[in-house]
PDB file of N, CA and C in Angstrom:
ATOM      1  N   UNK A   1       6.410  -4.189 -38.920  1.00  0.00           N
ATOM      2  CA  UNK A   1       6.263  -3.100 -37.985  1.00  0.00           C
ATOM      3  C   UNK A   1       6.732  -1.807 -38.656  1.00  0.00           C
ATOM      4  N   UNK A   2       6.208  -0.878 -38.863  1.00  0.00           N
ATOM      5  CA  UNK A   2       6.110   0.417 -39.343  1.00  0.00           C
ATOM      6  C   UNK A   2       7.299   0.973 -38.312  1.00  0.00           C
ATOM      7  N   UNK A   3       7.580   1.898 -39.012  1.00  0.00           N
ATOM      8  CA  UNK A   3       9.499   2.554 -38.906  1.00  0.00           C
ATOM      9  C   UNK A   3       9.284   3.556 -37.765  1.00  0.00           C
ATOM     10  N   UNK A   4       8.332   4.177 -37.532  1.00  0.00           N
ATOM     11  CA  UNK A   4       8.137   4.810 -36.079  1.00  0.00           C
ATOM     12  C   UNK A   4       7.691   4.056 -34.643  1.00  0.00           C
ATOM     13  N   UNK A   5       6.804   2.807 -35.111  1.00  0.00           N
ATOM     14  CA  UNK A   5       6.619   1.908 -33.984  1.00  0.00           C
ATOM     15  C   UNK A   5       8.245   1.457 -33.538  1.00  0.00           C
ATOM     16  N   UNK A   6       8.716   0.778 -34.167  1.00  0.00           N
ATOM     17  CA  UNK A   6      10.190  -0.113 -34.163  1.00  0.00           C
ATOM     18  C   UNK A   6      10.790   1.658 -33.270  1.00  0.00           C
ATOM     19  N   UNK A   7      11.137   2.663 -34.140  1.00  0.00           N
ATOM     20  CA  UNK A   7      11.707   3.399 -33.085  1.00  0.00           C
ATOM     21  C   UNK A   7      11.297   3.533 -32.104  1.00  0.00           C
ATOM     22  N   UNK A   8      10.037   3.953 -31.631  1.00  0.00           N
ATOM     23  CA  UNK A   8       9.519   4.046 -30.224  1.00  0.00           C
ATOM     24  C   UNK A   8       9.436   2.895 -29.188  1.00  0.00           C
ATOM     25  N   UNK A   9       9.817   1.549 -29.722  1.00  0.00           N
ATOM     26  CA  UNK A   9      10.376   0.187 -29.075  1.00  0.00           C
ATOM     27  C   UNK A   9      11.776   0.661 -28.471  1.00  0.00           C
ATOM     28  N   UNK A  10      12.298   0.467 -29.377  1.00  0.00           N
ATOM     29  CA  UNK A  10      13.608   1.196 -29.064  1.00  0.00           C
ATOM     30  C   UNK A  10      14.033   1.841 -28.005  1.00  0.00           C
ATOM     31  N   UNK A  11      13.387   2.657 -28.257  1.00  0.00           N
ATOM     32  CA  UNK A  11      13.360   4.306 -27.246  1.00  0.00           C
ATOM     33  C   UNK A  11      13.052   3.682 -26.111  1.00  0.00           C
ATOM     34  N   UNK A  12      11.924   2.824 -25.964  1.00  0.00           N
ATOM     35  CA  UNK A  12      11.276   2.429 -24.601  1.00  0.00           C
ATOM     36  C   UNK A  12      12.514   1.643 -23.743  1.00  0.00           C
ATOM     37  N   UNK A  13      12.878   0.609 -24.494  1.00  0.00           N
ATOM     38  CA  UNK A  13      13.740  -0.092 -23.792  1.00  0.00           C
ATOM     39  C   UNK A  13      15.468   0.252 -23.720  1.00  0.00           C
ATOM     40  N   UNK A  14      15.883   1.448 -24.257  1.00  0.00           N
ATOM     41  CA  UNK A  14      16.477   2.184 -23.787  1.00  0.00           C
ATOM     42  C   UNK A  14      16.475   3.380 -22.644  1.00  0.00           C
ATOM     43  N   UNK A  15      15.145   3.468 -22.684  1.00  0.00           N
ATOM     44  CA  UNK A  15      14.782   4.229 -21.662  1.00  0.00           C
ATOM     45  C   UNK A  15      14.892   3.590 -19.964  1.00  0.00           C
ATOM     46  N   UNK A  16      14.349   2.557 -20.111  1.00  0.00           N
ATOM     47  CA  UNK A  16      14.054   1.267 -19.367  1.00  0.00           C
ATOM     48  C   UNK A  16      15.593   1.011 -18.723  1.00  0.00           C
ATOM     49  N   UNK A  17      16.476   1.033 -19.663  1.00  0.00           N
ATOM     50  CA  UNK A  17      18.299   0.405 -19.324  1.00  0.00           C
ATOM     51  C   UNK A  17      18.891   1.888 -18.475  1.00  0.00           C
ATOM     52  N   UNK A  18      18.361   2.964 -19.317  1.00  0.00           N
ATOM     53  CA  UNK A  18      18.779   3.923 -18.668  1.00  0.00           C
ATOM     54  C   UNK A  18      18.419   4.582 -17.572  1.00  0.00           C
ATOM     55  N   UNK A  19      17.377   4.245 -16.908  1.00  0.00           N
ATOM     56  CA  UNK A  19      17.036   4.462 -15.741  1.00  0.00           C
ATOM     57  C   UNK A  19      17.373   3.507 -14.876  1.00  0.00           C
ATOM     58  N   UNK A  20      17.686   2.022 -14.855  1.00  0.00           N
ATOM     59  CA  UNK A  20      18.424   0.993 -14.529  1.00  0.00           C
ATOM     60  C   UNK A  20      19.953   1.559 -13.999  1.00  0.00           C
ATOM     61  N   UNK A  21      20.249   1.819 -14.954  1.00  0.00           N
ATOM     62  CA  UNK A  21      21.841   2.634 -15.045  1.00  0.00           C
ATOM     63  C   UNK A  21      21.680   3.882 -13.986  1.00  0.00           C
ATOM     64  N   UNK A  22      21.164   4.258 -13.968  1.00  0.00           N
ATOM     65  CA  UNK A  22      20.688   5.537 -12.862  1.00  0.00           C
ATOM     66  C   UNK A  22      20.878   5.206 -11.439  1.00  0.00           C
ATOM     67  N   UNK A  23      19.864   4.465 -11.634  1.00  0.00           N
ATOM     68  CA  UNK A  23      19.635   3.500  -9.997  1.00  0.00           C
ATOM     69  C   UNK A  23      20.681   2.894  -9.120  1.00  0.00           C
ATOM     70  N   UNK A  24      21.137   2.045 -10.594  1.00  0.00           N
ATOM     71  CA  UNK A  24      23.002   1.634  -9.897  1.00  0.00           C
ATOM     72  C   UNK A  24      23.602   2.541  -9.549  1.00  0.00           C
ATOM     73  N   UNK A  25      23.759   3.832 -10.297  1.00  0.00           N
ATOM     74  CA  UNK A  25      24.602   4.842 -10.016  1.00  0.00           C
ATOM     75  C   UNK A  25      24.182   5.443  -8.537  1.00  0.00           C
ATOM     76  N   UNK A  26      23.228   5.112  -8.099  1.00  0.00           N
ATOM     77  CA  UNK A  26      22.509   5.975  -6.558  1.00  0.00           C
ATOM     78  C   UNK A  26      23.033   5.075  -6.175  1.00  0.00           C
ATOM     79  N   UNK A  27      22.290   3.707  -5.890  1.00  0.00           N
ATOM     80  CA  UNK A  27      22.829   2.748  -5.152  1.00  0.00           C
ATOM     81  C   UNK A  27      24.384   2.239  -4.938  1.00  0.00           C
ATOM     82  N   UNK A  28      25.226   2.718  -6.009  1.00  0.00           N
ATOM     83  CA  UNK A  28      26.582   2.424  -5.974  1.00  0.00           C
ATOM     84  C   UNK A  28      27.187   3.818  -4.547  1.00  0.00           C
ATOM     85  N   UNK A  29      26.165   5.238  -5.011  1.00  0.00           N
ATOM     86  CA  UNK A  29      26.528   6.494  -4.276  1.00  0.00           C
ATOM     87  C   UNK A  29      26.062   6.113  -2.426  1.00  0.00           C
ATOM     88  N   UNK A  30      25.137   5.700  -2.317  1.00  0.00           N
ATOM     89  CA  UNK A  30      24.210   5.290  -0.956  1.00  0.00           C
ATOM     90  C   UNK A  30      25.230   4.507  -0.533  1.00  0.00           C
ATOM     91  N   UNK A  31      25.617   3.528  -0.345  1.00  0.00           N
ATOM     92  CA  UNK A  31      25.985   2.484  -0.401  1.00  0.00           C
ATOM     93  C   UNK A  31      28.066   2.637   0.057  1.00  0.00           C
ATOM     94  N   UNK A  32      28.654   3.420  -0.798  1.00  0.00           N
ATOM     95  CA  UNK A  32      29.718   4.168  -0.852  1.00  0.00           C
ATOM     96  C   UNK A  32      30.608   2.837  -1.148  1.00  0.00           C
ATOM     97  N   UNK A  33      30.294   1.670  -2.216  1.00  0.00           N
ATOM     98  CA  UNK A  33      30.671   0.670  -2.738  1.00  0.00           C
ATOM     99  C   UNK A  33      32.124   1.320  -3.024  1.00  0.00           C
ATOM    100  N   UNK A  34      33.052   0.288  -3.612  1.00  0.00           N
ATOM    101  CA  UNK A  34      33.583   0.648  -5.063  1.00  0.00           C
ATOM    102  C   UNK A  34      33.470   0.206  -6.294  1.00  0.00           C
ATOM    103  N   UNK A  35      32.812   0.360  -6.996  1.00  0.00           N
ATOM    104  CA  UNK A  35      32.709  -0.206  -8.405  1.00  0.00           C
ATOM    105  C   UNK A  35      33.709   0.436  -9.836  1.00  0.00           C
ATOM    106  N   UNK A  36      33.389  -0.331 -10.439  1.00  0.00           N
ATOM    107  CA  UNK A  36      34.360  -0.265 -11.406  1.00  0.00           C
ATOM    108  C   UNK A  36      34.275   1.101 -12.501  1.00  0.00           C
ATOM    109  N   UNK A  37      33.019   1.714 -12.540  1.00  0.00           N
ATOM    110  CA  UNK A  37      32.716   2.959 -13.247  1.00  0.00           C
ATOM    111  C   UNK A  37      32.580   3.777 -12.053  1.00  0.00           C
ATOM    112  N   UNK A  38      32.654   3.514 -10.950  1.00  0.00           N
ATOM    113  CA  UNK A  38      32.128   4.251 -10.079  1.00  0.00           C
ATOM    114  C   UNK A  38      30.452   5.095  -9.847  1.00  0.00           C
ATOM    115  N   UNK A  39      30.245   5.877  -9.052  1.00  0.00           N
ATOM    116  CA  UNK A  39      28.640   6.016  -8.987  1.00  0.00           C
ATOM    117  C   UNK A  39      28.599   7.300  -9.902  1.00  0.00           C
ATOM    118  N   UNK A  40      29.532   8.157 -10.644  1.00  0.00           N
ATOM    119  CA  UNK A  40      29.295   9.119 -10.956  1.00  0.00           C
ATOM    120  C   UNK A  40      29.382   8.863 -12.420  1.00  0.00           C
ATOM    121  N   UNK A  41      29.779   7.317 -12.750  1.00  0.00           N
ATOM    122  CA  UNK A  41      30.308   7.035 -14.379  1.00  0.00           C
ATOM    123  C   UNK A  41      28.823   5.918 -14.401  1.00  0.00           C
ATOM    124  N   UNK A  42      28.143   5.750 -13.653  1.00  0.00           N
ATOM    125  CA  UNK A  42      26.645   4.399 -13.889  1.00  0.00           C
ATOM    126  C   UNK A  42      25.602   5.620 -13.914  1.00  0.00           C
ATOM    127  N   UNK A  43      25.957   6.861 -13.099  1.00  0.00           N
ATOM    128  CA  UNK A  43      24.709   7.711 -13.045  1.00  0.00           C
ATOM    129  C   UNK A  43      24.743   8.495 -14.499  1.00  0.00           C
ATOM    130  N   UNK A  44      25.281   9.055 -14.790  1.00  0.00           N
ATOM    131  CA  UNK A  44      25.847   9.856 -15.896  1.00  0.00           C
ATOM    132  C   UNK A  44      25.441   8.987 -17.200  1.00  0.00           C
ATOM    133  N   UNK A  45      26.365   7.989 -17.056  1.00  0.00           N
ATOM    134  CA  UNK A  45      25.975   6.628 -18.482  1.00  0.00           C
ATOM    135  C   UNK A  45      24.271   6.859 -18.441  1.00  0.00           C
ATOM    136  N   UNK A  46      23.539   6.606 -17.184  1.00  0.00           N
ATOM    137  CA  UNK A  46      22.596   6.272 -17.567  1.00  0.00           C
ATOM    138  C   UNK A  46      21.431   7.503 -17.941  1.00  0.00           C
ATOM    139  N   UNK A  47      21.872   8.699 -17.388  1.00  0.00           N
ATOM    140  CA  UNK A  47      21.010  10.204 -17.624  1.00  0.00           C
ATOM    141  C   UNK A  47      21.293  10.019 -18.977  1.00  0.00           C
ATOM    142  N   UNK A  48      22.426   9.863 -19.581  1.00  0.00           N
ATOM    143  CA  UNK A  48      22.943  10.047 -21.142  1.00  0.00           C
ATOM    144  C   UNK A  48      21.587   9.318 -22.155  1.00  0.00           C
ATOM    145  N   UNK A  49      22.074   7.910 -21.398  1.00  0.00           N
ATOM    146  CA  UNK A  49      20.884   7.130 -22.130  1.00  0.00           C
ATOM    147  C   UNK A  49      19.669   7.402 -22.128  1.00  0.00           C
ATOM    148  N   UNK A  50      19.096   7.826 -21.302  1.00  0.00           N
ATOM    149  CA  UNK A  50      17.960   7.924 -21.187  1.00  0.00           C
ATOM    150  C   UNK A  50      17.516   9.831 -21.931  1.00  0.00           C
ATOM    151  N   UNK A  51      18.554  10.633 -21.885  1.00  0.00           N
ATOM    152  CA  UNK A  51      18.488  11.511 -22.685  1.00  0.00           C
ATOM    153  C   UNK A  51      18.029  11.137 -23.810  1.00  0.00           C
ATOM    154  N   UNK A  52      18.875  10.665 -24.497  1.00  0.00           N
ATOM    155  CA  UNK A  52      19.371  10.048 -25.993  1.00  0.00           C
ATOM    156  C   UNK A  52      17.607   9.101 -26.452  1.00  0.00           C
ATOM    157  N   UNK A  53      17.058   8.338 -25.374  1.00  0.00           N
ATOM    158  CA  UNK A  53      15.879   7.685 -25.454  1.00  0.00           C
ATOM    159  C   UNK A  53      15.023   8.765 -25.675  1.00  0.00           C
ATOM    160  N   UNK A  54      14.692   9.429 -25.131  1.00  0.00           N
ATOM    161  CA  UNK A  54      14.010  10.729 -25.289  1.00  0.00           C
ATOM    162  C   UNK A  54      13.693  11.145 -26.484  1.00  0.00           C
ATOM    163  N   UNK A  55      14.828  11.667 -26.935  1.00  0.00           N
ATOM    164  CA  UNK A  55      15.121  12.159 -28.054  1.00  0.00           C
ATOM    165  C   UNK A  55      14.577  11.346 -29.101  1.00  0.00           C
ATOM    166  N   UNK A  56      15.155   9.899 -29.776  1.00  0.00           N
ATOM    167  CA  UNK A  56      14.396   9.043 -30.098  1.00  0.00           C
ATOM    168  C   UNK A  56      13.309   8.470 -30.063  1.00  0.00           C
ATOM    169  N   UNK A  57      12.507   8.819 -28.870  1.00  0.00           N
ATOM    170  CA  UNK A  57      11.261   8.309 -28.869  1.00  0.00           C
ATOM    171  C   UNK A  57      10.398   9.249 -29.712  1.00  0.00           C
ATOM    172  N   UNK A  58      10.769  10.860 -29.432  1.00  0.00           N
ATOM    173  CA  UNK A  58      10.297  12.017 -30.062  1.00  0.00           C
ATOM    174  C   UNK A  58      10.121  11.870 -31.711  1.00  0.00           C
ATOM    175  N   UNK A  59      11.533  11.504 -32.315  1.00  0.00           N
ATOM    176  CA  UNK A  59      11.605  11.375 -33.722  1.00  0.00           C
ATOM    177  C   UNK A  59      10.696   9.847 -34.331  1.00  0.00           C
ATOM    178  N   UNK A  60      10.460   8.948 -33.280  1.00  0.00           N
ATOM    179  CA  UNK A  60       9.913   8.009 -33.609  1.00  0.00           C
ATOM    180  C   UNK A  60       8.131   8.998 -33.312  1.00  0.00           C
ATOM    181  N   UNK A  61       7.594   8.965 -33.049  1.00  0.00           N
ATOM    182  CA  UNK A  61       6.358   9.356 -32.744  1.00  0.00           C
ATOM    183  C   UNK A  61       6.122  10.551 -34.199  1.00  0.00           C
ATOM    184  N   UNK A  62       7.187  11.028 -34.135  1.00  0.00           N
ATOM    185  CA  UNK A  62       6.904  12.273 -35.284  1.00  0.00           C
ATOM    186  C   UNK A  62       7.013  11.579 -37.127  1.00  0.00           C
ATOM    187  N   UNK A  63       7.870  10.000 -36.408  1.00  0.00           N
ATOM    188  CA  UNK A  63       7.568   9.640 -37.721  1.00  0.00           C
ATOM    189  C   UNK A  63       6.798   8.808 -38.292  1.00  0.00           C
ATOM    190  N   UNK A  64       5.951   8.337 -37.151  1.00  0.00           N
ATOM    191  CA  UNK A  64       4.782   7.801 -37.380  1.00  0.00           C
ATOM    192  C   UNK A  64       3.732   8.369 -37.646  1.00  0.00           C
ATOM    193  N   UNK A  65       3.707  10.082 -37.257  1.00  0.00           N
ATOM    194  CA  UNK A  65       2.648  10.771 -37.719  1.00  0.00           C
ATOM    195  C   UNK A  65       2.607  11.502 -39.010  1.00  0.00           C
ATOM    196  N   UNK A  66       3.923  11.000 -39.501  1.00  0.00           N
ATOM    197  CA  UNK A  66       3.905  11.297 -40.609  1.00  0.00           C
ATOM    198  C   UNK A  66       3.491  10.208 -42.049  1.00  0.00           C
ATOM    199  N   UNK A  67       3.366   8.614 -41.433  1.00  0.00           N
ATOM    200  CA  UNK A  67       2.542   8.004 -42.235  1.00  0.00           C
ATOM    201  C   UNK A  67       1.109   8.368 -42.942  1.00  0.00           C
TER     202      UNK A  67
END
């Protein structure tokens, strides 16, 4: 697998965790649970991640067009 596909895997299924992570973080907020990161430490974790996926998916795509 060529070095921009493998990143843009990556990216996807980080993207995928980090919107996961999001969701908990609403549902932990809706809900008015207590959890152990709380809803403002699952929402945050997961905007981060899914930032960070972003970003990576970008450098993966740019480095496949550079094959």
């Amino acid at each position: 697998m060529a070095s921009g596909r493998t990143r843009s895997l990556a990216a996807r299924v980080a993207a995928a965790l980090g919107v996961l992570c999001g969701v908990l973080g609403l549902l932990a907020g809706v809900t008015e649970q207590v959890w152990k990161l709380g809803a403002t430490g699952w929402f945050t974790a997961g905007a981060l991640l899914t930032l960070l996926a972003v970003f990576a998916l970008i450098d993966g795509a740019l480095a496949a067009q550079h094959r």
